[in-house]
N, C-alpha and C. Protein backbone atom coordinates (compact mmCIF):
# COMPACT_ATOMS: atom_id res chain seq x y z
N UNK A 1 0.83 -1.18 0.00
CA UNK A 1 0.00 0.00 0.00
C UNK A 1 0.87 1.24 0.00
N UNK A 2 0.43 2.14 -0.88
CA UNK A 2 0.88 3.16 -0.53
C UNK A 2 0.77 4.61 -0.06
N UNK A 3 1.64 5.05 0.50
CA UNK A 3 1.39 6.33 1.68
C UNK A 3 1.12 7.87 0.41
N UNK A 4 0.63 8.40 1.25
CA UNK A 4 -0.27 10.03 0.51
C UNK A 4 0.23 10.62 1.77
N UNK A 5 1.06 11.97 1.25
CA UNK A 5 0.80 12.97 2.48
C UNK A 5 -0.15 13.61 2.22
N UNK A 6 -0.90 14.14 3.12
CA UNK A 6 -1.95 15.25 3.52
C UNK A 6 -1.31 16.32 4.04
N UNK A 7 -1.48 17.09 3.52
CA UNK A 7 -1.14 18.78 4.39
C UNK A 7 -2.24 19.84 3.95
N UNK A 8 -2.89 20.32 4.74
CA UNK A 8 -3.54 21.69 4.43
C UNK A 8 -3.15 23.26 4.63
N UNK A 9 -2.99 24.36 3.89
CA UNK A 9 -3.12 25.22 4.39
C UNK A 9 -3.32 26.17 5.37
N UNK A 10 -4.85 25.55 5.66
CA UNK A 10 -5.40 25.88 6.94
C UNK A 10 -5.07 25.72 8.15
N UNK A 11 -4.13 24.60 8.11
CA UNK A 11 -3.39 24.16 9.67
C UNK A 11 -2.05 24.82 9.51
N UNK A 12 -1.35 24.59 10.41
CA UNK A 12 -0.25 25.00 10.67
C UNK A 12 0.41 24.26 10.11
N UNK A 13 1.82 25.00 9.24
CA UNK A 13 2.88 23.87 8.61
C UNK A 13 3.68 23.59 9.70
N UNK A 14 3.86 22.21 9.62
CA UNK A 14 4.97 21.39 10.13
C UNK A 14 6.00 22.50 10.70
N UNK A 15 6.30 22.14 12.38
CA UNK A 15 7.45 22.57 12.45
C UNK A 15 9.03 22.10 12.90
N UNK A 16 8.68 20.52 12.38
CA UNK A 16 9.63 19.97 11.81
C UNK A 16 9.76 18.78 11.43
N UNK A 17 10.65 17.69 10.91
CA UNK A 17 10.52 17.41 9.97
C UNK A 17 9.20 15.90 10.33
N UNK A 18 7.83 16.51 9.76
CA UNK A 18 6.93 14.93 9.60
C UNK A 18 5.94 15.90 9.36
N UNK A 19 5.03 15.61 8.60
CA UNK A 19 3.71 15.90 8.07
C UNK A 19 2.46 16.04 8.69
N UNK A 20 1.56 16.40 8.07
CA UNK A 20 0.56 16.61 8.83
C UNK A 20 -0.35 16.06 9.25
N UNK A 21 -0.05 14.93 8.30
CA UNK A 21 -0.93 13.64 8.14
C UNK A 21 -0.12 12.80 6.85
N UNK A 22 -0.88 11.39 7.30
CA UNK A 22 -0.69 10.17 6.19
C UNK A 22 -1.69 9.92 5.71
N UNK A 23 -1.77 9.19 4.69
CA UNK A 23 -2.89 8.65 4.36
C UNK A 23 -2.48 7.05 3.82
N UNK A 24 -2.76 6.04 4.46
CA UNK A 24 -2.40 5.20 4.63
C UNK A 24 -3.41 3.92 3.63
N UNK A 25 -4.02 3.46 2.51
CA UNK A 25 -5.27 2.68 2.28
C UNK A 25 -6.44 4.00 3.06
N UNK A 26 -7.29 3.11 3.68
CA UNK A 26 -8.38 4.09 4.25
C UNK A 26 -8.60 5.00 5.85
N UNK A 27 -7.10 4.27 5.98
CA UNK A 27 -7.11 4.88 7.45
C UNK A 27 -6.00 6.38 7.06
N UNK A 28 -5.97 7.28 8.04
CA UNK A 28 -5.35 8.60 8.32
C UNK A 28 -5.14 8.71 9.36
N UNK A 29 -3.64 8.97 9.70
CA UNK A 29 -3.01 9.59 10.35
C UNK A 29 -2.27 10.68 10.60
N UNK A 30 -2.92 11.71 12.08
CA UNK A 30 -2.53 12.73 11.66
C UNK A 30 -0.96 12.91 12.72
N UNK A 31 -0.32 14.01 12.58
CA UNK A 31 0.34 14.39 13.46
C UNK A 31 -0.30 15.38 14.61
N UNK A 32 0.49 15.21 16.17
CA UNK A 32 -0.52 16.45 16.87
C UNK A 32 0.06 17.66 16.59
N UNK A 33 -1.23 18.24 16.19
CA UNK A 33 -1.40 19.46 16.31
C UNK A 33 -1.82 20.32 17.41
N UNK A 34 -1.23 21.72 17.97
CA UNK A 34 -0.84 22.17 18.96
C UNK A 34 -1.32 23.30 18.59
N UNK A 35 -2.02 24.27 19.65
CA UNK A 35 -2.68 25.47 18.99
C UNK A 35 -2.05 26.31 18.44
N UNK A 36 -1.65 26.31 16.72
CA UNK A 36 -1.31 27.38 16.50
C UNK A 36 -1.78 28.03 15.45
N UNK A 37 -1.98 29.51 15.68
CA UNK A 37 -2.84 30.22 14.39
C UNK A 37 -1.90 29.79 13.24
N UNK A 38 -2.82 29.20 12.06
CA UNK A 38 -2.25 28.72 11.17
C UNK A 38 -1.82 29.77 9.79
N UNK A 39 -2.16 31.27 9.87
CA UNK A 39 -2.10 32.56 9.53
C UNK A 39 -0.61 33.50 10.27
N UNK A 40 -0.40 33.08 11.16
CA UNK A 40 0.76 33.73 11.67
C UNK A 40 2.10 32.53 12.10
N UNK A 41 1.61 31.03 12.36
CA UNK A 41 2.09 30.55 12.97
C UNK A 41 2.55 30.42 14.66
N UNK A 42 1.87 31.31 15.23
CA UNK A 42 2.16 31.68 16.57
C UNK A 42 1.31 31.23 17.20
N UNK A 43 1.68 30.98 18.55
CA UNK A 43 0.91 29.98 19.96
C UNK A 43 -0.84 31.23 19.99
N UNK A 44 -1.50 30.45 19.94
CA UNK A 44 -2.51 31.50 20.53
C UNK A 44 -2.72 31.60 21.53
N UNK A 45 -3.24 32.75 21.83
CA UNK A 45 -3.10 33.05 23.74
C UNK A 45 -4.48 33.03 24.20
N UNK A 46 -4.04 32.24 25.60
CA UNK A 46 -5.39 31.95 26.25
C UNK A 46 -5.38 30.77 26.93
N UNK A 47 -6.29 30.52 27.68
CA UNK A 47 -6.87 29.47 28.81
C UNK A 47 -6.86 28.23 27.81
N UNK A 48 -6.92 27.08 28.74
CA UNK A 48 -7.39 25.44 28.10
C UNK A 48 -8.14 25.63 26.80
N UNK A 49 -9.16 26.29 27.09
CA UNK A 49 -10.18 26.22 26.20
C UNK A 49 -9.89 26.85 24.70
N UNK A 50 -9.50 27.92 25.15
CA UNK A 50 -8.68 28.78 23.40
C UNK A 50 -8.15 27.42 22.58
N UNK A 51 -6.88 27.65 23.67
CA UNK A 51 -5.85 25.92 22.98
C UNK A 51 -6.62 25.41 22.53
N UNK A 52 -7.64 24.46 23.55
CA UNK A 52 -8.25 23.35 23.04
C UNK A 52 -8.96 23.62 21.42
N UNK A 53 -9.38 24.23 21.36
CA UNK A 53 -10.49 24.71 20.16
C UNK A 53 -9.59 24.92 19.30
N UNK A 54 -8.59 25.56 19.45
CA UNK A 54 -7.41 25.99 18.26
C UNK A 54 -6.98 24.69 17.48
N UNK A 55 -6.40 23.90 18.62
CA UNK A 55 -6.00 22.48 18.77
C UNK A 55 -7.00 21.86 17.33
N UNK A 56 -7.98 21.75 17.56
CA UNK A 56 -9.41 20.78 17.24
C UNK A 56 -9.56 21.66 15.69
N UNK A 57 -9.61 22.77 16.12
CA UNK A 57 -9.73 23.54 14.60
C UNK A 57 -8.80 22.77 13.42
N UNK A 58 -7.66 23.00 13.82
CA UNK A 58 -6.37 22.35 13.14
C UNK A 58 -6.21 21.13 12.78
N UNK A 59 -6.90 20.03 13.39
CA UNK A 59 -7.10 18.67 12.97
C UNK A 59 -8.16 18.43 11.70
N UNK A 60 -9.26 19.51 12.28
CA UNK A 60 -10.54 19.98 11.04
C UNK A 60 -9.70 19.89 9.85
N UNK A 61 -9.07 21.26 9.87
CA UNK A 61 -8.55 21.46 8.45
C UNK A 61 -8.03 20.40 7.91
N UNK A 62 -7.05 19.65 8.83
CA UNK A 62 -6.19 17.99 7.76
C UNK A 62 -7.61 17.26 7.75
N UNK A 63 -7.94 16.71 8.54
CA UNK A 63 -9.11 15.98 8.26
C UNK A 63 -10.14 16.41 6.99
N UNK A 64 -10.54 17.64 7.04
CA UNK A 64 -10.97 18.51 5.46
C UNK A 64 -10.27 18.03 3.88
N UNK A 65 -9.10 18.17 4.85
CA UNK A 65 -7.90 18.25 3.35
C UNK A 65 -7.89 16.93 2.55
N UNK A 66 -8.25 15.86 4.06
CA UNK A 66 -8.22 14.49 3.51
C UNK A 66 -9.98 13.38 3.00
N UNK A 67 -10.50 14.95 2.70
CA UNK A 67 -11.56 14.83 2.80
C UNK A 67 -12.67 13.66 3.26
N UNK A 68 -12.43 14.03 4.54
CA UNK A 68 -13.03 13.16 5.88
C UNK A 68 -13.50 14.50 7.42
N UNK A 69 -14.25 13.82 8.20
CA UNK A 69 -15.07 14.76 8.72
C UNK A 69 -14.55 14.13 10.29
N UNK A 70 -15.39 14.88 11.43
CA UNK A 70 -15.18 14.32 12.48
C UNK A 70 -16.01 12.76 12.99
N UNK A 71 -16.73 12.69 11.87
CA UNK A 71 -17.52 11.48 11.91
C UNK A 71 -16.84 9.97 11.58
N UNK A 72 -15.60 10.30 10.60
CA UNK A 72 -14.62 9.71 10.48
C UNK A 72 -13.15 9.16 11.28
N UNK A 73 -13.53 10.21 12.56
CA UNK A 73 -12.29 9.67 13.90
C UNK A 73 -12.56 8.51 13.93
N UNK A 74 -11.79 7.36 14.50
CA UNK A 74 -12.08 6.80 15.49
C UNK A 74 -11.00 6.23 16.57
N UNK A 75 -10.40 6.85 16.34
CA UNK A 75 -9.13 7.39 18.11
C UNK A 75 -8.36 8.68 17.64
N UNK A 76 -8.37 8.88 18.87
CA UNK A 76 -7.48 10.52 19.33
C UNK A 76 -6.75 10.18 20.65
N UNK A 77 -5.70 10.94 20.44
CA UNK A 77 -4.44 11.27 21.85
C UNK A 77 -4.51 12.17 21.86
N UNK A 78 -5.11 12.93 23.26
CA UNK A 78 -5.10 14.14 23.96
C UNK A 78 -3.88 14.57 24.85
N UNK A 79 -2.78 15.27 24.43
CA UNK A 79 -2.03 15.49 26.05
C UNK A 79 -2.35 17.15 26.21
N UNK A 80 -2.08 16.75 27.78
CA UNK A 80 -2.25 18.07 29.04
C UNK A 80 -1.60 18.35 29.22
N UNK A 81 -1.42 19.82 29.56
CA UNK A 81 -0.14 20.02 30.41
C UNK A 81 -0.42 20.10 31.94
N UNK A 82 -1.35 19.82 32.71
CA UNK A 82 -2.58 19.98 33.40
C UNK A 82 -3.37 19.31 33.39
N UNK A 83 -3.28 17.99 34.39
CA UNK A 83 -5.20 17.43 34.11
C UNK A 83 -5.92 18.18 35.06
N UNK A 84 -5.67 19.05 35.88
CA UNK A 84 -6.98 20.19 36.44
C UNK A 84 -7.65 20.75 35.17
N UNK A 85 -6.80 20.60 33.92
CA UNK A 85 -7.56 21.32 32.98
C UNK A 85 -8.12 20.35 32.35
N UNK A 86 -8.86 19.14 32.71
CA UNK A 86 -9.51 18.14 31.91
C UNK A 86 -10.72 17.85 31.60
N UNK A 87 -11.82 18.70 32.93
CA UNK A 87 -13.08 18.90 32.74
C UNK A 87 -12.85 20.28 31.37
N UNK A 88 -12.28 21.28 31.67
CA UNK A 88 -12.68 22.28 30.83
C UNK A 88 -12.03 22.43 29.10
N UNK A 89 -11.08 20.82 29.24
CA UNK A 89 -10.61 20.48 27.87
C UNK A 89 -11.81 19.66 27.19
N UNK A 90 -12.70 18.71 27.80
CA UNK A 90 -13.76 17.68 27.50
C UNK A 90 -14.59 18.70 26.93
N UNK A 91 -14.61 19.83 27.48
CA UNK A 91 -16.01 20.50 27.20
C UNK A 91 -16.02 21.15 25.52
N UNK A 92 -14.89 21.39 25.21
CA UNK A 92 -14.34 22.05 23.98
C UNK A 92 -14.50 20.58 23.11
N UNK A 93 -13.16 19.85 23.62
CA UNK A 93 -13.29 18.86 23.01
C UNK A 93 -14.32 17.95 22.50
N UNK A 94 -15.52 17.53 23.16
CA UNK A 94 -17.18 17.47 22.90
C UNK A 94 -17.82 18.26 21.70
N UNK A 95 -17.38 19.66 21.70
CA UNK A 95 -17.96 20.34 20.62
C UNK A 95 -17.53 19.76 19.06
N UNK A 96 -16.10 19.54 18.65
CA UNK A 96 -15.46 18.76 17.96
C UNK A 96 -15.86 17.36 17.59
N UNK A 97 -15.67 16.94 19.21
CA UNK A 97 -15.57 15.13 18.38
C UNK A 97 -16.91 14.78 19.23
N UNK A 98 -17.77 14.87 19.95
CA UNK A 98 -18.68 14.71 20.30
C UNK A 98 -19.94 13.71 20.14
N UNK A 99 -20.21 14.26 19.05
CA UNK A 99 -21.28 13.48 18.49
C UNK A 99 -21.38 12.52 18.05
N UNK A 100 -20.10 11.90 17.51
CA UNK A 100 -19.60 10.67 17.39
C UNK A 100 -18.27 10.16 17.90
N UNK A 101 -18.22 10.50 19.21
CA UNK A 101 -17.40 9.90 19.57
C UNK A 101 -16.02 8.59 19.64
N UNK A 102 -15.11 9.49 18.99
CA UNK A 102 -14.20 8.53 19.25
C UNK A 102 -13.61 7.55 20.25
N UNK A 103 -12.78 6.44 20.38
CA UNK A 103 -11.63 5.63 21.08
C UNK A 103 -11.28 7.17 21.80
N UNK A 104 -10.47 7.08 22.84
CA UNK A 104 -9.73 8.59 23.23
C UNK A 104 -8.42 7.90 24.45
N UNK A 105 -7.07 8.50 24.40
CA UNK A 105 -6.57 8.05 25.32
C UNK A 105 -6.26 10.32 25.92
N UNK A 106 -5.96 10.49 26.93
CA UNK A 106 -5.72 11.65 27.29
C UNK A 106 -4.94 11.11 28.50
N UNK A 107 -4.00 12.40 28.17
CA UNK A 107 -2.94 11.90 29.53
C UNK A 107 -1.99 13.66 29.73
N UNK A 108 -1.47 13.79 30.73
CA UNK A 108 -0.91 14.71 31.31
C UNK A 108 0.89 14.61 31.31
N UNK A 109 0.86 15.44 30.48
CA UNK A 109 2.50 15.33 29.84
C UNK A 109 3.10 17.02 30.84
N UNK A 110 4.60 16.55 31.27
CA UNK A 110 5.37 17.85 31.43
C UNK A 110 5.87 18.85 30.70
N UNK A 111 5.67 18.61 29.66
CA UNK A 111 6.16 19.94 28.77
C UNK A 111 5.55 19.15 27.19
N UNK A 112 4.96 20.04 26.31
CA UNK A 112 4.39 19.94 25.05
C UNK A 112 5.28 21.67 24.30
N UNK A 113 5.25 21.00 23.13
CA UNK A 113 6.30 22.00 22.17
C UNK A 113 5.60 23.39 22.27
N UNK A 114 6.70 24.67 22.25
CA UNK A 114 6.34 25.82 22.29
C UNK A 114 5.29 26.49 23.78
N UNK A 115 5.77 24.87 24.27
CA UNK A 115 4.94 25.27 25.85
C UNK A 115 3.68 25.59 25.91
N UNK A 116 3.61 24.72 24.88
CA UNK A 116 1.53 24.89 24.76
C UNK A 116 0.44 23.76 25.71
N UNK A 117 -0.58 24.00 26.31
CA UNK A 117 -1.22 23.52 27.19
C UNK A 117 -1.85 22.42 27.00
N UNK A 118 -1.86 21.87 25.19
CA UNK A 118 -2.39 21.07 24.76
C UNK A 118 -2.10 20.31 23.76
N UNK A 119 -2.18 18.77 23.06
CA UNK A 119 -1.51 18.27 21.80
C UNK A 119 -2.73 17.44 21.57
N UNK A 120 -3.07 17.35 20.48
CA UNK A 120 -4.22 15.97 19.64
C UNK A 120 -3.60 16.14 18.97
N UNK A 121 -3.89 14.51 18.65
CA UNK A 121 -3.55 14.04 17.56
C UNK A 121 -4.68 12.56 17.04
N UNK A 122 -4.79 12.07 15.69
CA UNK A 122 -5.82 11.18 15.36
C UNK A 122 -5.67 10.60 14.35
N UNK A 123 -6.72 9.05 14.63
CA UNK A 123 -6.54 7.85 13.38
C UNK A 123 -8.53 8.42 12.99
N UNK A 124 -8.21 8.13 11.56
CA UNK A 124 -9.39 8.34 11.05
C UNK A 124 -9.47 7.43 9.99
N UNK A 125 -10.50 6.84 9.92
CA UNK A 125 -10.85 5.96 8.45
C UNK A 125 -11.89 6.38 7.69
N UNK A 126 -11.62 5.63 6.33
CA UNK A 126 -12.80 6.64 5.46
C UNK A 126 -13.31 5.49 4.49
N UNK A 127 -14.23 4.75 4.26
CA UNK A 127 -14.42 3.50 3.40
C UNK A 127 -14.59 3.95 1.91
């Protein structure tokens, strides 16, 4: 089988060297994405929740690119920098993947790149 990169616009380019996604047969894999405005490249500022949404935005777009939806997750890796911030990451996060809920592992990491509060990342299939 062979591999397809995915990259969108809309997300943030790579900031270093691995892609934004694979595309693997029917499954996709993305890399985590970390809140960053994908227009400036810079951390956006703000509480769990900014991140989080920024975060989730940014998976949209590859997931878009690979034209597949959030209905198409079915696992995600959440890290924290903070699980005090885990009720008010679910709540964002819900808006996103919610309705069809993915597999989910979430876990509380000491440091995430550019010192951001949050990382997803996701397998998606598409028949």
């Amino acid at each position: 089988m062979a591999k397809e990169i995915i990259s969108s616009d809309s997300a943030p380019a790579a900031i270093g060297p691995y892609s934004q996604a694979v595309r693997v047969g029917n499954f996709l894999y993305t890399s985590g994405q970390i809140p960053l405005d994908p227009a400036t490249g810079k951390v956006v500022e703000g509480d769990i929740k900014v991140q989080a949404a920024q975060s989730c935005k940014n998976l949209l777009a590859v997931l878009e690119a690979a034209g597949m939806t959030p209905d198409n997750v079915i696992k995600t890796v959440c890290f924290i920098k903070n699980m005090n911030d885990f009720a008010a990451f679910n709540e964002v996060y819900a808006e996103y993947f919610g309705k069809a809920a993915p597999a989910r592992s979430c876990v509380e990491v000491a440091r995430l790149p550019k010192d951001v509060l949050c990382e997803v990342e996701l397998v998606a299939y598409k028949d």
